[in-house]
N, C-alpha and C. Protein backbone atom coordinates (compact mmCIF):
# COMPACT_ATOMS: atom_id res chain seq x y z
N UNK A 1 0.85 -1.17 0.00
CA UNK A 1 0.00 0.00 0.00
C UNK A 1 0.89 1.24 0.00
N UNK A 2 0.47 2.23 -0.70
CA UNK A 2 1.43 3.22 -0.73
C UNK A 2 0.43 4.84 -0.40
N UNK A 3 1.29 5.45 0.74
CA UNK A 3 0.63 6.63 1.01
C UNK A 3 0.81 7.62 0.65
N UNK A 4 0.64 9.03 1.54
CA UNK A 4 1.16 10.22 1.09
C UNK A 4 1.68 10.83 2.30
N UNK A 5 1.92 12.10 2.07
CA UNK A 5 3.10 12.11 3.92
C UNK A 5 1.85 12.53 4.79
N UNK A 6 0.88 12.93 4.79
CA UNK A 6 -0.09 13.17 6.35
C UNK A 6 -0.22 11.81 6.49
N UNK A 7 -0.88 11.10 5.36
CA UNK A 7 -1.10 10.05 6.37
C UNK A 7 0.01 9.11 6.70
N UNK A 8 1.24 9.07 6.07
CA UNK A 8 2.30 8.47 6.67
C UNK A 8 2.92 9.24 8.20
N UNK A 9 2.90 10.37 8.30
CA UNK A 9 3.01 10.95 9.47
C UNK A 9 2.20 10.50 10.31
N UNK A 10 0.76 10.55 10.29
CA UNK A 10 0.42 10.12 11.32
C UNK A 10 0.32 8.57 11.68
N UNK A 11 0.26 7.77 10.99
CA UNK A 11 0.86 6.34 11.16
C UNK A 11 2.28 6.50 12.15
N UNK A 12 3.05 7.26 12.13
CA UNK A 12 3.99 7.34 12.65
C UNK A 12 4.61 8.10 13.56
N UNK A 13 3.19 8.82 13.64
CA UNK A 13 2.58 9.67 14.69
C UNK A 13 4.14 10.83 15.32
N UNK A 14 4.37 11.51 14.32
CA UNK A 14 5.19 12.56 13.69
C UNK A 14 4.47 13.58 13.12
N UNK A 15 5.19 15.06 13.04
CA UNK A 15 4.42 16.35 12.45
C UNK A 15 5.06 15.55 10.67
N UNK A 16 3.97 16.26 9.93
CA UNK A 16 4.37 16.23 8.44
C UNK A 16 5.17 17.05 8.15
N UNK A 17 5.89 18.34 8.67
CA UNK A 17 7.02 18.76 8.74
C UNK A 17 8.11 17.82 8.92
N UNK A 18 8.32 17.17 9.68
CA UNK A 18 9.67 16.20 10.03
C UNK A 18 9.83 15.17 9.13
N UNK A 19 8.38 14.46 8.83
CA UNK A 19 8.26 13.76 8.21
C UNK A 19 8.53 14.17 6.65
N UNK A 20 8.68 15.22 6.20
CA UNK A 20 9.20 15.53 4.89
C UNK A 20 10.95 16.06 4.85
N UNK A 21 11.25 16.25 5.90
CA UNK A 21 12.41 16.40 6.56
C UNK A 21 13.70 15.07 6.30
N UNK A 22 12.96 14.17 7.22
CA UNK A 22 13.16 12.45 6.51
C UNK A 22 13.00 12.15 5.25
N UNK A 23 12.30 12.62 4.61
CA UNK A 23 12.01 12.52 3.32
C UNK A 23 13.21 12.98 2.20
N UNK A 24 13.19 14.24 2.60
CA UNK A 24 14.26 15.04 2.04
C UNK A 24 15.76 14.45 2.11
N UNK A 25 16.22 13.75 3.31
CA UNK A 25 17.26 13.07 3.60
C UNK A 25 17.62 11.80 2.87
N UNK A 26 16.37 11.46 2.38
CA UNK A 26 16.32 10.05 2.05
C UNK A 26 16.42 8.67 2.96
N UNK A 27 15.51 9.51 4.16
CA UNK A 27 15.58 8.22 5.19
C UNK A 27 14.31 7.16 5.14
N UNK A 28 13.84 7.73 4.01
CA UNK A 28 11.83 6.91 4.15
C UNK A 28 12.53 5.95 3.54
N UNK A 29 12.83 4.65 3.02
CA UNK A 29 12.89 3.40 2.44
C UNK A 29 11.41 2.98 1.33
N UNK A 30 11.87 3.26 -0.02
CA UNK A 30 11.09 3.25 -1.20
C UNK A 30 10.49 4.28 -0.91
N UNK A 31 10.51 5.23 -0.30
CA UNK A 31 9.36 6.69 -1.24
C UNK A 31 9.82 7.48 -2.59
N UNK A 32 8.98 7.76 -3.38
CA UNK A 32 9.60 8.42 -4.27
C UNK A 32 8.31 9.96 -4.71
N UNK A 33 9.11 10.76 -4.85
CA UNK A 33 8.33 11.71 -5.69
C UNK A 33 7.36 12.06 -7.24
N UNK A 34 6.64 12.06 -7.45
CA UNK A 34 5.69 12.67 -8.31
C UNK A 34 5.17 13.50 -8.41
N UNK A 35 6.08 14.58 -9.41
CA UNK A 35 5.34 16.28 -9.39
C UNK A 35 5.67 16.87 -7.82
N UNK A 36 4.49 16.99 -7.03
CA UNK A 36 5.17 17.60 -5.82
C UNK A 36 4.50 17.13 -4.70
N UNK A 37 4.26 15.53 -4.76
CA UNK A 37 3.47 15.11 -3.86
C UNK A 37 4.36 13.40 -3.46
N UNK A 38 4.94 13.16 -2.55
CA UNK A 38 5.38 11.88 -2.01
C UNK A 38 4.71 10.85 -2.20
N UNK A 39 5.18 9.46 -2.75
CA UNK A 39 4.33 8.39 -2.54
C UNK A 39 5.51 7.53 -1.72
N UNK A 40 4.88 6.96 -0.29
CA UNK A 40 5.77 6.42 0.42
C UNK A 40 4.64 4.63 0.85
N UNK A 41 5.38 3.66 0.22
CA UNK A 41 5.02 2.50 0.70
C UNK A 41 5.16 2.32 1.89
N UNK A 42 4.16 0.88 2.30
CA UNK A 42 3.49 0.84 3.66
C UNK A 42 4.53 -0.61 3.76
N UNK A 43 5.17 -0.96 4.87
CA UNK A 43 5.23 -2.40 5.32
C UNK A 43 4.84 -2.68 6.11
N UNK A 44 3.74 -4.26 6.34
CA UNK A 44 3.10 -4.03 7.47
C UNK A 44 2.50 -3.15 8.05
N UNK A 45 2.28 -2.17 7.67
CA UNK A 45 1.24 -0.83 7.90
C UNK A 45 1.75 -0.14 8.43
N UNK A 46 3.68 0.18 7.99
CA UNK A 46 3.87 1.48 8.16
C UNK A 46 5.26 1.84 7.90
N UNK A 47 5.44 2.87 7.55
CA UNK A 47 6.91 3.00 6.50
C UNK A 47 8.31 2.98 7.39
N UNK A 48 8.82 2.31 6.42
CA UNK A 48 10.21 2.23 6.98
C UNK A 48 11.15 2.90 6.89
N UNK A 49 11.78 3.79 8.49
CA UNK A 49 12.96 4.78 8.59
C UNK A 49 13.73 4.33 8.68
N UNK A 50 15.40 4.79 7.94
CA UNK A 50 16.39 4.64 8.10
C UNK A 50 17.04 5.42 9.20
N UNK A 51 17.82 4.58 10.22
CA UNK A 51 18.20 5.15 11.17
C UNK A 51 19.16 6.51 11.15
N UNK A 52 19.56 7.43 11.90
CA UNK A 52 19.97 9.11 11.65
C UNK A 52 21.21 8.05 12.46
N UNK A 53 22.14 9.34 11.98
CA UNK A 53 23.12 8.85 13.08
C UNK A 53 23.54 10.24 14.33
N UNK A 54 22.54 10.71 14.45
CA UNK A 54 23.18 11.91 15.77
C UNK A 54 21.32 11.86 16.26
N UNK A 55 20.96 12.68 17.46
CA UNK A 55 20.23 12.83 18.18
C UNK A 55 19.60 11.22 18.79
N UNK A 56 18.34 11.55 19.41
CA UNK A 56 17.91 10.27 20.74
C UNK A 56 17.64 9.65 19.46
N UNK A 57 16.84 8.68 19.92
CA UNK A 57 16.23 6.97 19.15
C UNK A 57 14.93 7.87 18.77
N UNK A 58 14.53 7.23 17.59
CA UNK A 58 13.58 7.30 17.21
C UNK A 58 12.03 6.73 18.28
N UNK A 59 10.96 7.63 18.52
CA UNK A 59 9.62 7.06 18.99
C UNK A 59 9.29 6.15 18.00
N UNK A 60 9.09 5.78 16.75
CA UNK A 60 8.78 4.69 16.33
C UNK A 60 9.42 3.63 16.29
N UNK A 61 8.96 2.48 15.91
CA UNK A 61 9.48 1.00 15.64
C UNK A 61 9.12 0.60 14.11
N UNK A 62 10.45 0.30 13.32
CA UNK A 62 10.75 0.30 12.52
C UNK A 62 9.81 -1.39 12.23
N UNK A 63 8.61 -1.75 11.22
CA UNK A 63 8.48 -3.22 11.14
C UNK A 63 9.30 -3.98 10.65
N UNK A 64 9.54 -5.44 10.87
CA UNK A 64 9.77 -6.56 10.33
C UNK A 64 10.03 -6.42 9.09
N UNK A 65 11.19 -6.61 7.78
CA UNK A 65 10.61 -6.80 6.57
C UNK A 65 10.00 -7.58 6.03
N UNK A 66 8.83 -7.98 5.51
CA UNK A 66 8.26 -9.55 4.28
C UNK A 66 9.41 -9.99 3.73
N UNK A 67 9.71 -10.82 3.80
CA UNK A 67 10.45 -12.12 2.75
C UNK A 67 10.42 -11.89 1.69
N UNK A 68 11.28 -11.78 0.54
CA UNK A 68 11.33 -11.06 -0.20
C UNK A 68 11.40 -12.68 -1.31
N UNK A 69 10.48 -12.22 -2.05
CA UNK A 69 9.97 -13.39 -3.39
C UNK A 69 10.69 -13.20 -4.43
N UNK A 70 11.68 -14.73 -4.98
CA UNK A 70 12.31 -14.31 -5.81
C UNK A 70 11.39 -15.07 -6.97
N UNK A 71 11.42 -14.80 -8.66
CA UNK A 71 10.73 -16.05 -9.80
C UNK A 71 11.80 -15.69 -10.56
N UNK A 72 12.32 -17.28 -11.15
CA UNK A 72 13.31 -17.18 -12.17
C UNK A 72 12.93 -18.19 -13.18
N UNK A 73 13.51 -18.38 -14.20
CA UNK A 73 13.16 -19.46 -14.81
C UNK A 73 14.57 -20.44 -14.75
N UNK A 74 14.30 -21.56 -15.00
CA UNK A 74 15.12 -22.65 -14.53
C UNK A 74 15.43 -23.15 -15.98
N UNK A 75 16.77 -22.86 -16.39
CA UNK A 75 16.72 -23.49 -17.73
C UNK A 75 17.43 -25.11 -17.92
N UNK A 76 17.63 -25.25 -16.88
CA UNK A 76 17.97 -26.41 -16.89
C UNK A 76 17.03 -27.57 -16.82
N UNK A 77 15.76 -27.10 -16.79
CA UNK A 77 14.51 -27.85 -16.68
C UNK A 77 13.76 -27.67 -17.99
N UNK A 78 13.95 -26.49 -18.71
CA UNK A 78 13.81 -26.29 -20.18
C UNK A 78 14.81 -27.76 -20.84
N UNK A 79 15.71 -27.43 -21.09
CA UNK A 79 16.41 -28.64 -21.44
C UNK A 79 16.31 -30.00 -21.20
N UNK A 80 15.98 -30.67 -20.42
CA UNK A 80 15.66 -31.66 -19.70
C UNK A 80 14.09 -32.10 -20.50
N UNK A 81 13.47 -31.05 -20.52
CA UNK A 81 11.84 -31.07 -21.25
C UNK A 81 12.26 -31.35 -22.67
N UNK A 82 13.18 -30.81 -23.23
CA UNK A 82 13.43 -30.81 -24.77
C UNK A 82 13.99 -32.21 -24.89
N UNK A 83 15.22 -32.61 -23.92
CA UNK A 83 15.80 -34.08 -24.23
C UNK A 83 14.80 -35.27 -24.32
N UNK A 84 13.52 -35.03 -22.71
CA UNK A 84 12.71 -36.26 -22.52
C UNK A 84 11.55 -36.02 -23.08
N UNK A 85 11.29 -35.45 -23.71
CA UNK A 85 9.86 -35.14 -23.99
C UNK A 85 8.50 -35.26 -23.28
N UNK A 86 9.27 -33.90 -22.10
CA UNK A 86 8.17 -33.65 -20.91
C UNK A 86 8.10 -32.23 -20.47
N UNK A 87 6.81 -32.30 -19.84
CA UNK A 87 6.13 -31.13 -19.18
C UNK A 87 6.54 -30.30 -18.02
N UNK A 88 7.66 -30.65 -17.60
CA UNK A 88 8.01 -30.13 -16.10
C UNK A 88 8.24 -28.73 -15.59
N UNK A 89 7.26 -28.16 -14.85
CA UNK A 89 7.20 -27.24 -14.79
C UNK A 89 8.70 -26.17 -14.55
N UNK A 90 9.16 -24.93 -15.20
CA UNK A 90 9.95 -24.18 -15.47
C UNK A 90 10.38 -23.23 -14.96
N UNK A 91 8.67 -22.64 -14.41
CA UNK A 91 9.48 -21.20 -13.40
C UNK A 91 9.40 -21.30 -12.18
N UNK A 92 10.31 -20.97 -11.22
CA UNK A 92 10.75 -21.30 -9.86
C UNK A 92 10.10 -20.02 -9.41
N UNK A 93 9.64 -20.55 -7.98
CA UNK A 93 9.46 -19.04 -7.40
C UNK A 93 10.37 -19.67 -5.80
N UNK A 94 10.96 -18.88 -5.54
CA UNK A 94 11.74 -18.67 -4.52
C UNK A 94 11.31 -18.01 -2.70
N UNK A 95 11.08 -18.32 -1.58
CA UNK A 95 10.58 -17.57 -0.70
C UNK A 95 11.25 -18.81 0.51
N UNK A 96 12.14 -17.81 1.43
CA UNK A 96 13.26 -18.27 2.11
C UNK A 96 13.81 -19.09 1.44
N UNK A 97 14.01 -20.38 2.29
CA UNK A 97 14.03 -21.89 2.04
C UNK A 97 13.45 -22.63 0.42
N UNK A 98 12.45 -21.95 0.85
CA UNK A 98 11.67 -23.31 -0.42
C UNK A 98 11.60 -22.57 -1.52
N UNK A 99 11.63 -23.92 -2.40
CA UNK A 99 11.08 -23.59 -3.71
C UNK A 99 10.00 -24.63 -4.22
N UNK A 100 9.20 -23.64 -5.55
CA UNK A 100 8.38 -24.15 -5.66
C UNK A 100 8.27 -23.73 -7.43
N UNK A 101 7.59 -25.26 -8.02
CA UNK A 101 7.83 -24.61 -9.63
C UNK A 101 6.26 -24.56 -10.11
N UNK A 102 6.67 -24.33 -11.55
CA UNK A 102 4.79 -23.88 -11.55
C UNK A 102 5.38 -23.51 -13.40
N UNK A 103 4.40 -24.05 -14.25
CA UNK A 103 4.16 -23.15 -15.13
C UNK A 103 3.84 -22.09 -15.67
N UNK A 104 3.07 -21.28 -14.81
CA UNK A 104 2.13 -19.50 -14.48
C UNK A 104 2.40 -19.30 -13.42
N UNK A 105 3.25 -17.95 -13.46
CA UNK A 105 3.12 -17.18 -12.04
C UNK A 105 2.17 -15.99 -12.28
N UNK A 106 1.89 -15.16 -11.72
CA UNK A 106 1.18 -14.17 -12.17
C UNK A 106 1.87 -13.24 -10.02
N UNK A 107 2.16 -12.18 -10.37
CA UNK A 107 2.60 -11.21 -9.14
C UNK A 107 1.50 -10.50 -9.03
N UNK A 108 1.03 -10.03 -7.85
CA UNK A 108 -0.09 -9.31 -7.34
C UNK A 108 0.53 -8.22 -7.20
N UNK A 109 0.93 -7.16 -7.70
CA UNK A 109 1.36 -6.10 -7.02
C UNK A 109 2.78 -5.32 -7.71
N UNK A 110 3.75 -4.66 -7.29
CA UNK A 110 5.53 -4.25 -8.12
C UNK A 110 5.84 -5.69 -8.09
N UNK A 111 7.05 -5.25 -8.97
CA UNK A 111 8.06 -6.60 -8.52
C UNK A 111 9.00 -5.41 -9.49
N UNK A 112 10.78 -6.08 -9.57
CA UNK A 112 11.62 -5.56 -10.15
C UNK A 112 12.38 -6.58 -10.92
N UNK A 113 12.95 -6.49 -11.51
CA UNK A 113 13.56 -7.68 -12.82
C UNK A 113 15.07 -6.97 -12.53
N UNK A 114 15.72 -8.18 -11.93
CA UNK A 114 17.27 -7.66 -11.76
C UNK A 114 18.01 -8.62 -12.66
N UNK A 115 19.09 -7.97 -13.87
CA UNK A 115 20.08 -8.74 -14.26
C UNK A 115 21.23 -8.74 -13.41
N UNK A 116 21.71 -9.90 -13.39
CA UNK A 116 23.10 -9.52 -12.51
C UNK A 116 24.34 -10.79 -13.15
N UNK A 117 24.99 -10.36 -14.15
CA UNK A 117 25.90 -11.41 -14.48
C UNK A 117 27.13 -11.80 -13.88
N UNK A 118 27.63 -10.85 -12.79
CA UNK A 118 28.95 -10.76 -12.21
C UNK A 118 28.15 -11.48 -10.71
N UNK A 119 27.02 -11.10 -10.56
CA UNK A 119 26.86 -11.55 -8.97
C UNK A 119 25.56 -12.34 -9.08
N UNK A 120 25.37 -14.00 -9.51
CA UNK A 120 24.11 -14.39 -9.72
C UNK A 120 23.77 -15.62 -8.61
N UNK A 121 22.37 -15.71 -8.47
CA UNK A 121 21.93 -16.40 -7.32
C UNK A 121 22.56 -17.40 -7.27
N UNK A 122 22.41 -18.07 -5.65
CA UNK A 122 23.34 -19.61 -5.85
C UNK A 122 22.62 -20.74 -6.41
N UNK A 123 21.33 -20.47 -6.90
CA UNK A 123 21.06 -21.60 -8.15
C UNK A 123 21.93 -21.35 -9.18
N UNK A 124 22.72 -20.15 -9.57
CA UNK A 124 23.29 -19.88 -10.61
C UNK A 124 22.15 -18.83 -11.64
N UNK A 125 20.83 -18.55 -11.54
CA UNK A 125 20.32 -17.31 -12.08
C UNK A 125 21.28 -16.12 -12.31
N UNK A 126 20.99 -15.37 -13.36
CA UNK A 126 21.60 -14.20 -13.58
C UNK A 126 20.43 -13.23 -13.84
N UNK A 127 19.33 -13.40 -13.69
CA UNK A 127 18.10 -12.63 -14.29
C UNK A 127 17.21 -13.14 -13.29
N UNK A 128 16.57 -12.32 -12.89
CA UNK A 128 14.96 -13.09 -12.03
C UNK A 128 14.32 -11.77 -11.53
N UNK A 129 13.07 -12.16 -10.92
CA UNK A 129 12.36 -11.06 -10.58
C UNK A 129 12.32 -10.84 -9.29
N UNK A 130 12.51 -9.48 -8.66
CA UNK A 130 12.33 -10.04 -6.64
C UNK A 130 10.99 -9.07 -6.88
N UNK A 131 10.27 -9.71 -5.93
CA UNK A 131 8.98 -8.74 -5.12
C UNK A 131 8.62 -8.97 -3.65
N UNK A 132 7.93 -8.25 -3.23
CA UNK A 132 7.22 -8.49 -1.59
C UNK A 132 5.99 -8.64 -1.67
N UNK A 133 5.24 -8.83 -2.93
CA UNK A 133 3.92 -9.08 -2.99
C UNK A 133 3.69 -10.18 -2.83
N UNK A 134 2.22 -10.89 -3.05
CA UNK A 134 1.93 -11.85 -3.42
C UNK A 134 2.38 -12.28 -4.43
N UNK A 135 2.47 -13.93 -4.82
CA UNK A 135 2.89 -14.50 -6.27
C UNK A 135 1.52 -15.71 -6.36
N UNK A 136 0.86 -15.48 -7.22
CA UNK A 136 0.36 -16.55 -7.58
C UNK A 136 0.32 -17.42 -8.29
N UNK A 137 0.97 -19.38 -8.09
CA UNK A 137 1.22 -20.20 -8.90
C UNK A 137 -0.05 -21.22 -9.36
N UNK A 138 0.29 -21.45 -10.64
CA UNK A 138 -0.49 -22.26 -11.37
C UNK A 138 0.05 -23.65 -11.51
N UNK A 139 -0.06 -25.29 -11.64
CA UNK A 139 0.47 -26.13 -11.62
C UNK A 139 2.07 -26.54 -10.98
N UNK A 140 2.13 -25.67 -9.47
CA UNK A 140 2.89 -26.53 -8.63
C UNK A 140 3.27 -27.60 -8.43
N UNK A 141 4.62 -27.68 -7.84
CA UNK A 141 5.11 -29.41 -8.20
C UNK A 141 4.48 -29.46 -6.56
N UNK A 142 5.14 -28.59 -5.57
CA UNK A 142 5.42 -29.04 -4.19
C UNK A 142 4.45 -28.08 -3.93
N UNK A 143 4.21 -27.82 -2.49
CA UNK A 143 2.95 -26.79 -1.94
C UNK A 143 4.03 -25.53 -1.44
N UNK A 144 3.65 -24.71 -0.72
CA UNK A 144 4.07 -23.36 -0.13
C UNK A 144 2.84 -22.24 0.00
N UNK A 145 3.36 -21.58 1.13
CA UNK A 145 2.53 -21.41 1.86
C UNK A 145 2.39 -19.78 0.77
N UNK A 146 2.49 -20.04 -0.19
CA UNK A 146 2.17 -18.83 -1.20
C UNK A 146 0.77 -19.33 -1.82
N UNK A 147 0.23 -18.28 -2.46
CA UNK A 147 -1.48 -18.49 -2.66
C UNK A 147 -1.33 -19.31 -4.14
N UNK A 148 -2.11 -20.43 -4.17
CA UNK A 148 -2.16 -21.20 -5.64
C UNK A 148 -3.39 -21.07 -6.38
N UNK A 149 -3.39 -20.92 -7.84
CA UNK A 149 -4.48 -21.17 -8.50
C UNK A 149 -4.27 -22.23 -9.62
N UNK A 150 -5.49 -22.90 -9.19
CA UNK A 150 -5.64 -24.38 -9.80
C UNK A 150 -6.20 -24.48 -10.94
């Protein structure tokens, strides 16, 4: 969910002065500007400050981050389909620990598409998508506690 600074201020129960203050610093985590109005995402229902390094502690509490969802495609399972002449599902979606494959993902929400050829996941990916949204899979091999459509 993404706000605007009153109501992110008061979620965070701060003047909207300070709170654009932070802003200005670049301490909000993902806000960005449009024209002349802030859009600052919500985690857990409420935005995340980067810590200052001089004066007291902050009155708020910074939330938890979501687990961050990776989907890649697995080409080594492409290949494998071409040698045996089979169906096995291709795109991985990633969340901690597990994985889970699926022919259709479909993301509820952003996601970002990172190439990275010098620094790639330890499946060996060089391309994949991360998000914090929902992912919804279609023909799963294994279950996860991500939402499925059948």
């Amino acid at each position: 969910m993404i706000v605007g600074t009153t109501e992110a201020a008061h979620i965070l129960e701060i003047s909207t002065a300070r709170l654009r203050v932070l802003l200005s610093e670049g301490r909000v985590r993902g806000a960005y500007k449009t024209g002349k109005m802030w859009l600052i995402p919500l985690f857990n229902g409420k935005p995340i400050i980067k810590r200052g390094t001089r004066g007291p502690d902050p009155r708020w509490r910074n939330p938890r981050l979501p687990a961050q969802t990776i989907v890649h495609v697995n080409s080594q399972r492409i290949r494998q389909n071409q040698k045996q002449q089979q169906q096995l599902p291709v795109i991985t979606v990633k969340k901690g620990n597990t994985n889970v494959y699926g022919h259709q993902v479909e993301i509820l929400g952003g996601c970002r598409v990172v190439y990275s050829p010098d620094k790639p996941l330890s499946c060996g990916a060089r391309v994949w998508i991360e998000t914090l949204n929902k992912v919804m899979i279609v023909g799963e091999s294994k279950s996860l506690d991500l939402p499925t459509l059948l």
